[in-house]
C-alpha atoms as a PDB file:
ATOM      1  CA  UNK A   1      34.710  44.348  -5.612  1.00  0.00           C
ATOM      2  CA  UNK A   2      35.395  41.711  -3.382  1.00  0.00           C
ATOM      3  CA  UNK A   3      32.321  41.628  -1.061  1.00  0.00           C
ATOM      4  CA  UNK A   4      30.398  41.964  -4.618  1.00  0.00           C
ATOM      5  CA  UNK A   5      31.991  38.599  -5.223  1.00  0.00           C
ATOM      6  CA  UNK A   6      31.542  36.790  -2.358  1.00  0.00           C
ATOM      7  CA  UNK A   7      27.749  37.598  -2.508  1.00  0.00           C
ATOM      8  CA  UNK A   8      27.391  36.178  -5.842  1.00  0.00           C
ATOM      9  CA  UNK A   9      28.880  33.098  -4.781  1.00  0.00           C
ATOM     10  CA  UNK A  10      26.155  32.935  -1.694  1.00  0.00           C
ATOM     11  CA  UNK A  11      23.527  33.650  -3.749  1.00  0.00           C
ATOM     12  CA  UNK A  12      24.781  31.245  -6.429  1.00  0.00           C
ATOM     13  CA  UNK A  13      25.282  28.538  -3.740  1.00  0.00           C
ATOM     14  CA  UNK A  14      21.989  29.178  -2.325  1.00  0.00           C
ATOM     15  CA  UNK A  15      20.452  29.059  -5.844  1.00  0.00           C
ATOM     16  CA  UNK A  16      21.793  25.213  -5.973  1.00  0.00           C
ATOM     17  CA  UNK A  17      20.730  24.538  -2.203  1.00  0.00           C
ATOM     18  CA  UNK A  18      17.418  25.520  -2.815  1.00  0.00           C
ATOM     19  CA  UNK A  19      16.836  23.320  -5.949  1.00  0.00           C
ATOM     20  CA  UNK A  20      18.974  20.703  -3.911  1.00  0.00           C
ATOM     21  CA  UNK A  21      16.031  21.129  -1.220  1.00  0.00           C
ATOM     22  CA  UNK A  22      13.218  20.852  -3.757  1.00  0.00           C
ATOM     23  CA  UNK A  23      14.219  17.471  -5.776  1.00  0.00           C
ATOM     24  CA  UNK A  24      14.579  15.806  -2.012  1.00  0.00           C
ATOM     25  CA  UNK A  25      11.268  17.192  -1.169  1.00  0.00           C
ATOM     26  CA  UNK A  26       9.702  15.689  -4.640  1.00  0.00           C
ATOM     27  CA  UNK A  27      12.055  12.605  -3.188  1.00  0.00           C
ATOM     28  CA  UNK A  28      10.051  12.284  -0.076  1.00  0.00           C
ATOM     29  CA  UNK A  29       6.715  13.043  -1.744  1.00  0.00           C
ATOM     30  CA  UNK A  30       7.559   9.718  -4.061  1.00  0.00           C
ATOM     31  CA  UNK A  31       8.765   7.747  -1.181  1.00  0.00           C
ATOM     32  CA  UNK A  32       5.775   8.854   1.006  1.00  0.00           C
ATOM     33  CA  UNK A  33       3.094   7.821  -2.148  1.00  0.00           C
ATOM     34  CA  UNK A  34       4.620   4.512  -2.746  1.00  0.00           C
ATOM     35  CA  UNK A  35       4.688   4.028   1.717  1.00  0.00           C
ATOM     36  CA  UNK A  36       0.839   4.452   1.320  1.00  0.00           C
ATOM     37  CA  UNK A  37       0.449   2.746  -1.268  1.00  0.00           C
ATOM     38  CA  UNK A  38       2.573  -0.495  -0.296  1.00  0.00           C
ATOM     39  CA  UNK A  39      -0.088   0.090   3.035  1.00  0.00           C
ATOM     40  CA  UNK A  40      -2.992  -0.165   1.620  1.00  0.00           C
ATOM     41  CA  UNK A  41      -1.640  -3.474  -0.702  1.00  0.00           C
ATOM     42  CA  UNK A  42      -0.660  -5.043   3.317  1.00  0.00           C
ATOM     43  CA  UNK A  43      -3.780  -4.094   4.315  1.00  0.00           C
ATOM     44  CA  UNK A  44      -5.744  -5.658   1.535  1.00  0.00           C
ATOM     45  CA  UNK A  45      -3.358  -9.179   1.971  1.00  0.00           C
ATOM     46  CA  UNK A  46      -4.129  -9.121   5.533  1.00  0.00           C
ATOM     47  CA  UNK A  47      -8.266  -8.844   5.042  1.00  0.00           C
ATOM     48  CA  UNK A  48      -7.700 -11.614   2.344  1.00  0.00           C
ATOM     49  CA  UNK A  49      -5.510 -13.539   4.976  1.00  0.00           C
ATOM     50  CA  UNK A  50      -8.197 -12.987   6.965  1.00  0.00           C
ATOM     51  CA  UNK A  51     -10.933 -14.342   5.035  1.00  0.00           C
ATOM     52  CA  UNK A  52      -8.991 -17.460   4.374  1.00  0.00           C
ATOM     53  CA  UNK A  53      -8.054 -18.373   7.892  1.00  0.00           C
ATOM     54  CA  UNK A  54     -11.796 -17.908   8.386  1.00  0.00           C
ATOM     55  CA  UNK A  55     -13.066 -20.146   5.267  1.00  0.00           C
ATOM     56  CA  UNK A  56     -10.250 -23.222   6.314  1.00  0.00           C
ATOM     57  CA  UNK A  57     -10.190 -22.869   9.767  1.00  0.00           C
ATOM     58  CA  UNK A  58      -6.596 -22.595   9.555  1.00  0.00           C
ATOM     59  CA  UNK A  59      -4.344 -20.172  11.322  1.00  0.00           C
ATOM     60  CA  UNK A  60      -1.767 -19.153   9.038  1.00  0.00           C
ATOM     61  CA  UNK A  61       1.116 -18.806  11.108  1.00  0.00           C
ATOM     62  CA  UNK A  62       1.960 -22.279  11.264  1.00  0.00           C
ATOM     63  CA  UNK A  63       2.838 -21.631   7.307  1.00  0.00           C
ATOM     64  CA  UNK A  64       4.367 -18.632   7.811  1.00  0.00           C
ATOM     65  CA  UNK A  65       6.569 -19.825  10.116  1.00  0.00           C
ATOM     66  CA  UNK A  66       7.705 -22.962   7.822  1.00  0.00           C
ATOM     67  CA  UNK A  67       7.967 -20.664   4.988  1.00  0.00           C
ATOM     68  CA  UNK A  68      10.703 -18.870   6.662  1.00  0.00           C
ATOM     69  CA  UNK A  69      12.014 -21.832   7.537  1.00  0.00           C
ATOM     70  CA  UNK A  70      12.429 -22.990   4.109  1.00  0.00           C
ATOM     71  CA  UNK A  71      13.281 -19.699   3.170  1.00  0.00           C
ATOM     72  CA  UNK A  72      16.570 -20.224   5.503  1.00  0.00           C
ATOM     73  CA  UNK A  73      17.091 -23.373   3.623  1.00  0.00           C
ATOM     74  CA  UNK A  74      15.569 -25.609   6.440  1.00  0.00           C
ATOM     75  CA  UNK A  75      15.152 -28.624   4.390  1.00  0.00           C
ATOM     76  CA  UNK A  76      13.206 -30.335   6.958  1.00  0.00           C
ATOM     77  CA  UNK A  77      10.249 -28.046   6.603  1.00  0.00           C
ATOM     78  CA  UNK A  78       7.506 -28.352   4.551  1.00  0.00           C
ATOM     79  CA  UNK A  79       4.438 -26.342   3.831  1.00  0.00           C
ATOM     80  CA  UNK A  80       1.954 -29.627   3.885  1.00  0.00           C
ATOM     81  CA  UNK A  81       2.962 -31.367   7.282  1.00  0.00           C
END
């Protein structure tokens, strides 16, 4: 009676690892949709990036690099010098 026991609980505990297994797996599946999708929204900042460096004859790093600079509360740096 025992061993009849102690297989139930396996099987019970496998029951609960398995469904464990398949909500991380929908988890991943989420995670993975929203990766490509946050991809594809890059992408399509980087062509528009792109087209703007192109249409001021600009290279946008300059900015970005005083944004983050601002961003780390660099009060000396501005956007428009």
């Amino acid at each position: 009676m025992h061993s009849a026991n102690m297989v139930k609980e396996v099987l019970q505990r496998n029951l609960i690892l398995s469904e464990d297994i398949v909500l991380k797996n929908q988890k991943i599946d989420d995670l993975n949709k929203e990766i490509y999708s946050l991809q594809n929204e890059l992408s399509d900042v980087r062509d528009w990036l792109n087209i703007l460096e192109t249409l001021t004859g600009k290279d946008s790093e300059a900015i970005c690099t005083k944004l983050r600079g601002l961003g780390r509360g660099d009060q000396n740096a501005s956007v428009y010098s």
